[in-house]
Protein backbone atom coordinates (compact mmCIF):
# COMPACT_ATOMS: atom_id res chain seq x y z
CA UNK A 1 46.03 -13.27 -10.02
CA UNK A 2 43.00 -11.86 -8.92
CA UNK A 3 41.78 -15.52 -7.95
CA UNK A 4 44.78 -16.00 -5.73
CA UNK A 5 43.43 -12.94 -4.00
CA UNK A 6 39.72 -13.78 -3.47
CA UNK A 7 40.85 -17.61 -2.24
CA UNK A 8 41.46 -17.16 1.19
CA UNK A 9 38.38 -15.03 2.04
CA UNK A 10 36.35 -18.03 0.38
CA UNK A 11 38.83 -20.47 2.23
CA UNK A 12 38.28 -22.82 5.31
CA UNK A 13 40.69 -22.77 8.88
CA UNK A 14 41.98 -26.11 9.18
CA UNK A 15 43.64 -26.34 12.98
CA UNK A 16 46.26 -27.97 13.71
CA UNK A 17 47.74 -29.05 17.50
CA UNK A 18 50.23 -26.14 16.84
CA UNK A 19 48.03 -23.05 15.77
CA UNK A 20 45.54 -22.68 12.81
CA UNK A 21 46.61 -22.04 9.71
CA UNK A 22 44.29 -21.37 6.01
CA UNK A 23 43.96 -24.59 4.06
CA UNK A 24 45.51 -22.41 1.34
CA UNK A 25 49.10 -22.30 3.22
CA UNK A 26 48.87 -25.99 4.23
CA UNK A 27 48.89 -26.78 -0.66
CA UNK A 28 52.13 -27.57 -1.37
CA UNK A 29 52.20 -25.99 -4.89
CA UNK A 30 50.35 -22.54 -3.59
CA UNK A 31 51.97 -18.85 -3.10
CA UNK A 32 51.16 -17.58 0.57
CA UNK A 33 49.34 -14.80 0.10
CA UNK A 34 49.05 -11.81 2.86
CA UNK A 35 45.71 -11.06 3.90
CA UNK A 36 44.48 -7.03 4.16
CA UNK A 37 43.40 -6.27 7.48
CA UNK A 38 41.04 -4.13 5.87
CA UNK A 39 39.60 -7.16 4.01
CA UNK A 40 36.53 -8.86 5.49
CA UNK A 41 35.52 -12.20 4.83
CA UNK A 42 32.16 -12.05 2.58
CA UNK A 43 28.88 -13.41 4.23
CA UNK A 44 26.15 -14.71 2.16
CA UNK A 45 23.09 -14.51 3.62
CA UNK A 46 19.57 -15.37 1.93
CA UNK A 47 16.70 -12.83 2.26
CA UNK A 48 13.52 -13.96 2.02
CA UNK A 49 11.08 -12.60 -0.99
CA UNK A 50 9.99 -9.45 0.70
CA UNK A 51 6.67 -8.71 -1.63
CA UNK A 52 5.13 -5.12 -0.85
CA UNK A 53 1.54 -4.97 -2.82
CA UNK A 54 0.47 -2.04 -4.59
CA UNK A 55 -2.78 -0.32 -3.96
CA UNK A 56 -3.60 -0.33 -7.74
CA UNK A 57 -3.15 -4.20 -7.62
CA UNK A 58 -4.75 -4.98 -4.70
CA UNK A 59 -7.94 -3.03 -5.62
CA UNK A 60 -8.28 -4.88 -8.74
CA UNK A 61 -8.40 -7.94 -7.11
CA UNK A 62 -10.87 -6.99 -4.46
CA UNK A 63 -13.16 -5.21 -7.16
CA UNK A 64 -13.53 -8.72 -8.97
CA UNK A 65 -15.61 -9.61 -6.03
CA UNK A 66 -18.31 -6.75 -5.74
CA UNK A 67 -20.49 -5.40 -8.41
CA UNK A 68 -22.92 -2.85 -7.25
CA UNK A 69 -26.60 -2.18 -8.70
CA UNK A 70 -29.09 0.65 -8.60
CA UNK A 71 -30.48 -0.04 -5.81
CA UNK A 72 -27.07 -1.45 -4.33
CA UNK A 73 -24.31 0.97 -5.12
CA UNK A 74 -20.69 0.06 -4.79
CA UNK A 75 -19.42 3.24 -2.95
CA UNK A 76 -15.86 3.77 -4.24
CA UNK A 77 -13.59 6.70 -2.82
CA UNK A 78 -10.66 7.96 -3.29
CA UNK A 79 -8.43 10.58 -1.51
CA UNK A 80 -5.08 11.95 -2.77
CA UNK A 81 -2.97 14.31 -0.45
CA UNK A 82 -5.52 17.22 -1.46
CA UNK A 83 -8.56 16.27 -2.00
CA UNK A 84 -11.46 13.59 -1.60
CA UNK A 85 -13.65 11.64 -4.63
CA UNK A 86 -16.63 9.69 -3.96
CA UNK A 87 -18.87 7.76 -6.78
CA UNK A 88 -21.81 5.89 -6.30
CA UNK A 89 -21.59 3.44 -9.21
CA UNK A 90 -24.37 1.08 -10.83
CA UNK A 91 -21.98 -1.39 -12.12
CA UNK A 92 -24.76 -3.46 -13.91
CA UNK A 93 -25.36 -0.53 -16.15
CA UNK A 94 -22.30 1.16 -15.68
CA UNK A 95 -23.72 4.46 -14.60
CA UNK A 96 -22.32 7.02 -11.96
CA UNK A 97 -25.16 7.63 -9.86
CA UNK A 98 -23.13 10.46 -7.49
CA UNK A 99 -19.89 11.74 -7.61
CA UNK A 100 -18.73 14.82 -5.48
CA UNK A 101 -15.31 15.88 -4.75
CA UNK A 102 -13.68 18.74 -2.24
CA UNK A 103 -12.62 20.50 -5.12
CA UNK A 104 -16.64 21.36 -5.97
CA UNK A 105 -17.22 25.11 -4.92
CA UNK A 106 -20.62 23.89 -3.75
CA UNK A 107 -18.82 22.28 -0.70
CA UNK A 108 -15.48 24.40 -0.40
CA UNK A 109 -17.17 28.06 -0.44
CA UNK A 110 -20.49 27.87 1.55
CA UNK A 111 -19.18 29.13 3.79
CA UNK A 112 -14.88 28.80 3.08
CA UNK A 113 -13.84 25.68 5.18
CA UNK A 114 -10.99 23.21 5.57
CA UNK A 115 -10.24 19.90 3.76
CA UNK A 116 -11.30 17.99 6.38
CA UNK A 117 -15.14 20.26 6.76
CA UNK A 118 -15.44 19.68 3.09
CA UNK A 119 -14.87 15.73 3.16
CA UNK A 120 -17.14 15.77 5.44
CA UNK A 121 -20.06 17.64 3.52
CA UNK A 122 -19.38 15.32 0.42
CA UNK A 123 -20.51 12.78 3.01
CA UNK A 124 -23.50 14.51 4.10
CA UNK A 125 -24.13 15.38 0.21
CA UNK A 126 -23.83 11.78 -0.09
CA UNK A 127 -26.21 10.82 2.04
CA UNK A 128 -28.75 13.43 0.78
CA UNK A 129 -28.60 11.60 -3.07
CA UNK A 130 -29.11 8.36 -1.35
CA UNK A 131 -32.13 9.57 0.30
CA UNK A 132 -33.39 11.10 -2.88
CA UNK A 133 -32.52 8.22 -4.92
CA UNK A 134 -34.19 5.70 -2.63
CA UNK A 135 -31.01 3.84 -1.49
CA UNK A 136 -30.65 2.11 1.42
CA UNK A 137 -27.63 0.37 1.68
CA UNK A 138 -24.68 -0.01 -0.36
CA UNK A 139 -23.09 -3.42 -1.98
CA UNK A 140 -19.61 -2.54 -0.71
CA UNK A 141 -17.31 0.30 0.45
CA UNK A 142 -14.06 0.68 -2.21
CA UNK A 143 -11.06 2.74 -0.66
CA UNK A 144 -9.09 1.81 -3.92
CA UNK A 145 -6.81 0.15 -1.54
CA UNK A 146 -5.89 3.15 0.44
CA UNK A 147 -6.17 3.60 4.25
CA UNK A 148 -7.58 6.24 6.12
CA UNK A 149 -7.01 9.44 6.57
CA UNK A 150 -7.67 12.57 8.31
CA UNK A 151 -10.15 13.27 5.51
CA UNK A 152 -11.15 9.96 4.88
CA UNK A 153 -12.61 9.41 8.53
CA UNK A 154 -14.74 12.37 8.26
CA UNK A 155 -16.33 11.19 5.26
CA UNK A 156 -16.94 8.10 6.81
CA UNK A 157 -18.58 9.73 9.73
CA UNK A 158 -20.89 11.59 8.44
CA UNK A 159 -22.04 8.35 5.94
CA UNK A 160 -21.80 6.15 9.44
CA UNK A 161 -24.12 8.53 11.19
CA UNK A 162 -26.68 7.28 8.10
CA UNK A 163 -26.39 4.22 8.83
CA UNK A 164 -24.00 3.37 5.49
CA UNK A 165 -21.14 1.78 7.15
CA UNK A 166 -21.15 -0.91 9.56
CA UNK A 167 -18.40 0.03 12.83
């Protein structure tokens, strides 16, 4: 019964020189059945594979490319909704040559600042370690597959403004 019901939403108009009628009225051995007004008749239509890559995923693919070295760090930061990580890494000898956060009291209390102030002095910390450490450049810049940010642009300017990152 329930097949009868769904067959003349599925079904084709055949017209006639008199009127239309369903192609399920014009069977001889069928049972008209009353359409619903309320009843629509269904549309199929075919989506295309909508693909949305994860930041996770897409940074493992792009790290597969760059390996940094001591004397050519891969720079890799990340920034949640709080705060801001940076690491210098010596992926040859899988070392952390820097890492400095916003959370570190050394750039939140001296003096008390905002989020943004204190991305922006692990930059300038940044740069400081590089100096020390005799780096000049760095192999490649890892956001982790993230995009900017308030706080991530003021950690880029003040490693920029070093000469770090090309604009």
């Amino acid at each position: 019964m329930m097949a009868l019901r769904i067959a003349p939403l599925l079904g084709f108009k055949s017209f006639s020189l008199l009127g239309s009628a369903t192609s399920q009225s014009l069977l001889s051995n069928s049972v008209p059945i009353r359409m619903r007004p309320s009843m629509r008749p269904v549309e199929m239509k075919a989506k295309g594979p909508t693909r949305t890559e994860s930041p996770k995923i897409r940074n493992r693919r792009i790290r597969k490319k760059f390996d940094g070295s001591a004397s050519r760090p891969r720079l890799s930061v990340f920034c949640s909704d709080r705060q801001l990580y940076a690491m210098l890494v010596d992926d040859h000898n899988k070392k952390c040559l820097f890492y400095g956060s916003t959370l570190q009291r050394s750039m939140r209390l001296d003096p008390p600042c905002t989020k943004i102030e204190a991305a922006k002095r692990v930059g300038e910390e940044l740069v400081q370690v590089c100096k020390e450490l005799d780096i000049n450049e760095i192999s490649s810049y890892d956001r982790n597959g993230f995009a900017c940010g308030e706080k991530m642009q003021a950690f880029e300017i003040a490693i920029y403004e070093h000469g770090f990152l090309p604009r």
